[in-house]
N, C-alpha and C. Protein backbone atom coordinates (compact mmCIF):
# COMPACT_ATOMS: atom_id res chain seq x y z
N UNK A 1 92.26 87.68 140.62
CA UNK A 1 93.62 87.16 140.63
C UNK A 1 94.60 88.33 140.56
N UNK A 2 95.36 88.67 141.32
CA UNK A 2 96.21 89.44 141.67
C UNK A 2 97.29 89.75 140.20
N UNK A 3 98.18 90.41 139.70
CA UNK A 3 98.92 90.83 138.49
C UNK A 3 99.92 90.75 139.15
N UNK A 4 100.76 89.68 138.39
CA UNK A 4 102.56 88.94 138.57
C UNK A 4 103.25 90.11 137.80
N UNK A 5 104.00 90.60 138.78
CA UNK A 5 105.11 91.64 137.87
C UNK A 5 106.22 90.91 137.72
N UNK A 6 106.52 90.65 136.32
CA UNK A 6 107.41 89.43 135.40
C UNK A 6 108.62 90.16 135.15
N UNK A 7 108.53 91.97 135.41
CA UNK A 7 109.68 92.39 134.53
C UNK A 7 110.33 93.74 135.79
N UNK A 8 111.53 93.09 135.80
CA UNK A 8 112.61 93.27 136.83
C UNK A 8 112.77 94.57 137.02
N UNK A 9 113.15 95.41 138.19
CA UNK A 9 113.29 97.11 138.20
C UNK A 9 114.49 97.56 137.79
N UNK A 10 114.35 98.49 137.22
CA UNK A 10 115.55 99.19 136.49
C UNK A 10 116.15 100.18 137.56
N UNK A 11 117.42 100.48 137.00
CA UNK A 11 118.12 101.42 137.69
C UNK A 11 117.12 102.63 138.16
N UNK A 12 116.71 103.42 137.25
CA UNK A 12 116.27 104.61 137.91
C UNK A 12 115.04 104.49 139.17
N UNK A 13 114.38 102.68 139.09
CA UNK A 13 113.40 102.90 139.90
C UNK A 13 114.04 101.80 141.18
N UNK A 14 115.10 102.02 141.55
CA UNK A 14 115.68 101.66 142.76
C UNK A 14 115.91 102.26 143.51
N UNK A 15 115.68 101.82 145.23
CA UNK A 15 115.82 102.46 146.13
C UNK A 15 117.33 102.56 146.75
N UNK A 16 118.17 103.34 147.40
CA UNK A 16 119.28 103.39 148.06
C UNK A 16 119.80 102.29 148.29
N UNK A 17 119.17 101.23 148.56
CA UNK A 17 119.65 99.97 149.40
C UNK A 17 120.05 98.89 148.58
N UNK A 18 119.06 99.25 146.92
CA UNK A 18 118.82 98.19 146.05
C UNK A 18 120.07 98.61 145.44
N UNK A 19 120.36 100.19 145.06
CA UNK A 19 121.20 101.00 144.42
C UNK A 19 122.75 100.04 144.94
N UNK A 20 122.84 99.75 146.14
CA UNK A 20 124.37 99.39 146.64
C UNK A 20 124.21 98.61 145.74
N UNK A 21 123.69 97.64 145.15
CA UNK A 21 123.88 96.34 144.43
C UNK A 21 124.33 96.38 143.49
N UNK A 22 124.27 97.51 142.69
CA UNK A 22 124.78 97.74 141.33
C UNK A 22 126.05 97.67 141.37
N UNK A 23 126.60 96.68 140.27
CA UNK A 23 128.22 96.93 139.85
C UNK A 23 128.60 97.50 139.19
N UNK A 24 129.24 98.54 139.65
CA UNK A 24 129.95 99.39 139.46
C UNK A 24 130.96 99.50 138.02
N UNK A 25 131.14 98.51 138.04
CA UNK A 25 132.41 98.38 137.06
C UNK A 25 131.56 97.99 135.73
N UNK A 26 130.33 97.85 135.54
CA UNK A 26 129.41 97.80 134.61
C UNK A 26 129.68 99.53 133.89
N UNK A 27 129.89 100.44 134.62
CA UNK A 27 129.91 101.80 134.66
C UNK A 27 131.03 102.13 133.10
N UNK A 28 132.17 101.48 133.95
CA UNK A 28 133.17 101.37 132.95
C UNK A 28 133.30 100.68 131.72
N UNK A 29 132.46 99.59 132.05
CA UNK A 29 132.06 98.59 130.34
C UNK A 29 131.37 99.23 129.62
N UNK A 30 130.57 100.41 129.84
CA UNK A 30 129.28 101.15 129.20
C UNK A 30 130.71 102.45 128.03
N UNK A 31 131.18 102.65 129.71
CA UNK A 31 132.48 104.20 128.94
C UNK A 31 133.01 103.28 127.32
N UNK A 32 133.64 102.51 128.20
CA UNK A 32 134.58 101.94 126.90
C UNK A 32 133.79 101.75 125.95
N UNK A 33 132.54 101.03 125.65
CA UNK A 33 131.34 100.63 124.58
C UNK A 33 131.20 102.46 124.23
N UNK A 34 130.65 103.03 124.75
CA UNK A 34 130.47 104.44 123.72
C UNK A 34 131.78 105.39 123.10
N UNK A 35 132.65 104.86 123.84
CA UNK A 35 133.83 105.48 123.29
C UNK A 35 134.17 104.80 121.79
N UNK A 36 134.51 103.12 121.80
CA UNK A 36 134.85 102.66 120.60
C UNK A 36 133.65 102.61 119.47
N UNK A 37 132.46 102.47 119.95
CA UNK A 37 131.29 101.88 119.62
C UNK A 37 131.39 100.82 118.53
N UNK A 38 132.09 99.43 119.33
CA UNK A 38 132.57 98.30 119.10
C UNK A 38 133.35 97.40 120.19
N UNK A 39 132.27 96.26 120.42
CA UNK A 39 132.23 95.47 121.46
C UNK A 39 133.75 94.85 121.35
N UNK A 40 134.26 94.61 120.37
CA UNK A 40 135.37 93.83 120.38
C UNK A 40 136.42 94.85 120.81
N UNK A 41 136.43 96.15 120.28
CA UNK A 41 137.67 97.19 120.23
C UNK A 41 137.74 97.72 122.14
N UNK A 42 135.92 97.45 122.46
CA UNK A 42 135.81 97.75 123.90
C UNK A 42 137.15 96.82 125.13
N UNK A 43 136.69 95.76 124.44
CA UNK A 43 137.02 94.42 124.77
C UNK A 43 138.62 94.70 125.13
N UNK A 44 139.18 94.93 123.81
CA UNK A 44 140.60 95.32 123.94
C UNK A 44 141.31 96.40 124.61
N UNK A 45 140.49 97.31 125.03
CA UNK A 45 140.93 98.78 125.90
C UNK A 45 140.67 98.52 127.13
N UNK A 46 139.12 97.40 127.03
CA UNK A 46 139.38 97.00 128.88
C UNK A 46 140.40 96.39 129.33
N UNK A 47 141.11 95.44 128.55
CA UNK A 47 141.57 93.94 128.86
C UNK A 47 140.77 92.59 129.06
N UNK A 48 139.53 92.80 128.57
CA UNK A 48 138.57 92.16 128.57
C UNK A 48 138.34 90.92 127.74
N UNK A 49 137.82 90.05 128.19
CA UNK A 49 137.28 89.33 126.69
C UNK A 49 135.90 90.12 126.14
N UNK A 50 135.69 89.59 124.68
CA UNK A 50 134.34 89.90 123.76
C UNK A 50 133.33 89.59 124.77
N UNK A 51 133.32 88.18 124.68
CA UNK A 51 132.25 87.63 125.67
C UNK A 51 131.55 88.29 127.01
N UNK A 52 132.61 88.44 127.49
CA UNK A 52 132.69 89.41 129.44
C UNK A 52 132.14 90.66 128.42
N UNK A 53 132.66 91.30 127.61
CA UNK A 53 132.04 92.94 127.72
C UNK A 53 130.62 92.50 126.99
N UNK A 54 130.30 91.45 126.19
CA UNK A 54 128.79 91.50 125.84
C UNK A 54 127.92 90.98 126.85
N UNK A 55 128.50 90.60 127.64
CA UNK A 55 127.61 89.83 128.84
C UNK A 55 127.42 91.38 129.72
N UNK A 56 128.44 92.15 129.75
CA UNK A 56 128.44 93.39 130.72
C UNK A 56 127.52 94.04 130.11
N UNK A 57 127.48 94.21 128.64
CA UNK A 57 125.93 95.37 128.38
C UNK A 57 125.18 94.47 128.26
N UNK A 58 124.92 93.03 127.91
CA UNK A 58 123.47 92.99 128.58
C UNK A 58 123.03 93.05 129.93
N UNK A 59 123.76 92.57 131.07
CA UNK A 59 123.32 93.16 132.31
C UNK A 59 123.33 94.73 131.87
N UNK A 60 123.60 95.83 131.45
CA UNK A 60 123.80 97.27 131.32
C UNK A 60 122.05 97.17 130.91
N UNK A 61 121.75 96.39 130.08
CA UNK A 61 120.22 96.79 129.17
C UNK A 61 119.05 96.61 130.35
N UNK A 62 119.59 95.70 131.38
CA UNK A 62 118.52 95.03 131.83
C UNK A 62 118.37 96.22 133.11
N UNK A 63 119.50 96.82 133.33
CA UNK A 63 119.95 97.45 134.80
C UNK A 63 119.13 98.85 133.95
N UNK A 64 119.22 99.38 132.77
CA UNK A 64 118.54 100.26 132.40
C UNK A 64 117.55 100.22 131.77
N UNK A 65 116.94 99.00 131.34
CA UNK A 65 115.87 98.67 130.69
C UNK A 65 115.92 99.73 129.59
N UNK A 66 116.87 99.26 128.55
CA UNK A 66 116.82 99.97 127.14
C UNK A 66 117.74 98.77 126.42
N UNK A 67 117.96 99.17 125.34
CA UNK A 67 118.90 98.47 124.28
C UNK A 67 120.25 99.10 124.13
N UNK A 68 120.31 100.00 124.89
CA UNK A 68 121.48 101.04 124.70
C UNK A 68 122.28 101.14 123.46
N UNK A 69 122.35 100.03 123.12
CA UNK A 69 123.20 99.90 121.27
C UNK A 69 122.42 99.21 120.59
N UNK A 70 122.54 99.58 119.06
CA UNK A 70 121.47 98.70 118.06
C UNK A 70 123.37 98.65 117.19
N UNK A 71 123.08 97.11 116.48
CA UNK A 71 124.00 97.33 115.53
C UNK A 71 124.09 98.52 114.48
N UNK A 72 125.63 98.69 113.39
CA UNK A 72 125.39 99.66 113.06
C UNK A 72 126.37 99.06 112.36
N UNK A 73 126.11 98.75 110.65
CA UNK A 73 127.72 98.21 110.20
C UNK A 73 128.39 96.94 110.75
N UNK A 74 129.18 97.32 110.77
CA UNK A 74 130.27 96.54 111.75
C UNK A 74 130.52 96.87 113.16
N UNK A 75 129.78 98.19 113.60
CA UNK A 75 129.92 98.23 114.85
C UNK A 75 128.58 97.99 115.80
N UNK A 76 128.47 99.24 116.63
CA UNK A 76 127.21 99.54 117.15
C UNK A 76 127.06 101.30 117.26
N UNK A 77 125.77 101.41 117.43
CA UNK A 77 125.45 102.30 117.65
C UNK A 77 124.60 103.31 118.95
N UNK A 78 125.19 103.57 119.84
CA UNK A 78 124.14 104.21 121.05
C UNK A 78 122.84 104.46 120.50
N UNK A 79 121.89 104.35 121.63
CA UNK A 79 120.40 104.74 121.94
C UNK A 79 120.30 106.03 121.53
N UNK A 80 118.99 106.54 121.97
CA UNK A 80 119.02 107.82 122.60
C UNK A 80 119.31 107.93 123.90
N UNK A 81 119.14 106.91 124.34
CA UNK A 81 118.57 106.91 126.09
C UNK A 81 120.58 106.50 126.66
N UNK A 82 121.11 105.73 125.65
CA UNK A 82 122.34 106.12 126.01
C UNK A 82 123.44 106.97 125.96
N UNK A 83 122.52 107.98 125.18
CA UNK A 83 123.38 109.03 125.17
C UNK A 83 123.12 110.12 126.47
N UNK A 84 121.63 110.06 126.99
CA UNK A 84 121.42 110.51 128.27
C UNK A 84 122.04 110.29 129.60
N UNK A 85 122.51 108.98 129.26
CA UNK A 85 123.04 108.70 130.64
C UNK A 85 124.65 109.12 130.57
């Protein structure tokens, strides 16, 4: 019986074509999240709602297959792996 791959490709293992697909403006939900490191304060520098920027890093986790933030307090805190990127 053949092996079902269940778990979706991440950014780094996309090809050029797959790469166009990425939104872009995910780019900028990530800036603002490590700058405040606080989804709500993000929220407010985008013009964003809470909701829209937590929905934006979880597509961000899935597009990089990491957690990029763990809570921290009252805020959050970057990865390692988000501090690489």
């Amino acid at each position: 019986m053949p092996e079902v791959k269940t778990e979706k490709p991440h950014l780094l293992d996309m090809g050029k074509p797959q790469l166009r697909m990425v939104d872009l403006n995910l780019l900028t939900v990530f800036d603002a999240v490590m700058q405040e490191q606080n989804i709500t304060r993000a929220a407010h520098t985008l013009g964003m709602s809470q909701p829209a920027v937590s929905n934006a890093v979880a597509r961000l986790k899935v597009m990089f297959n990491d957690e990029l933030f763990v809570r921290y307090g009252r805020g959050i805190q970057p990865t390692a792996r988000a501090f690489q990127l």
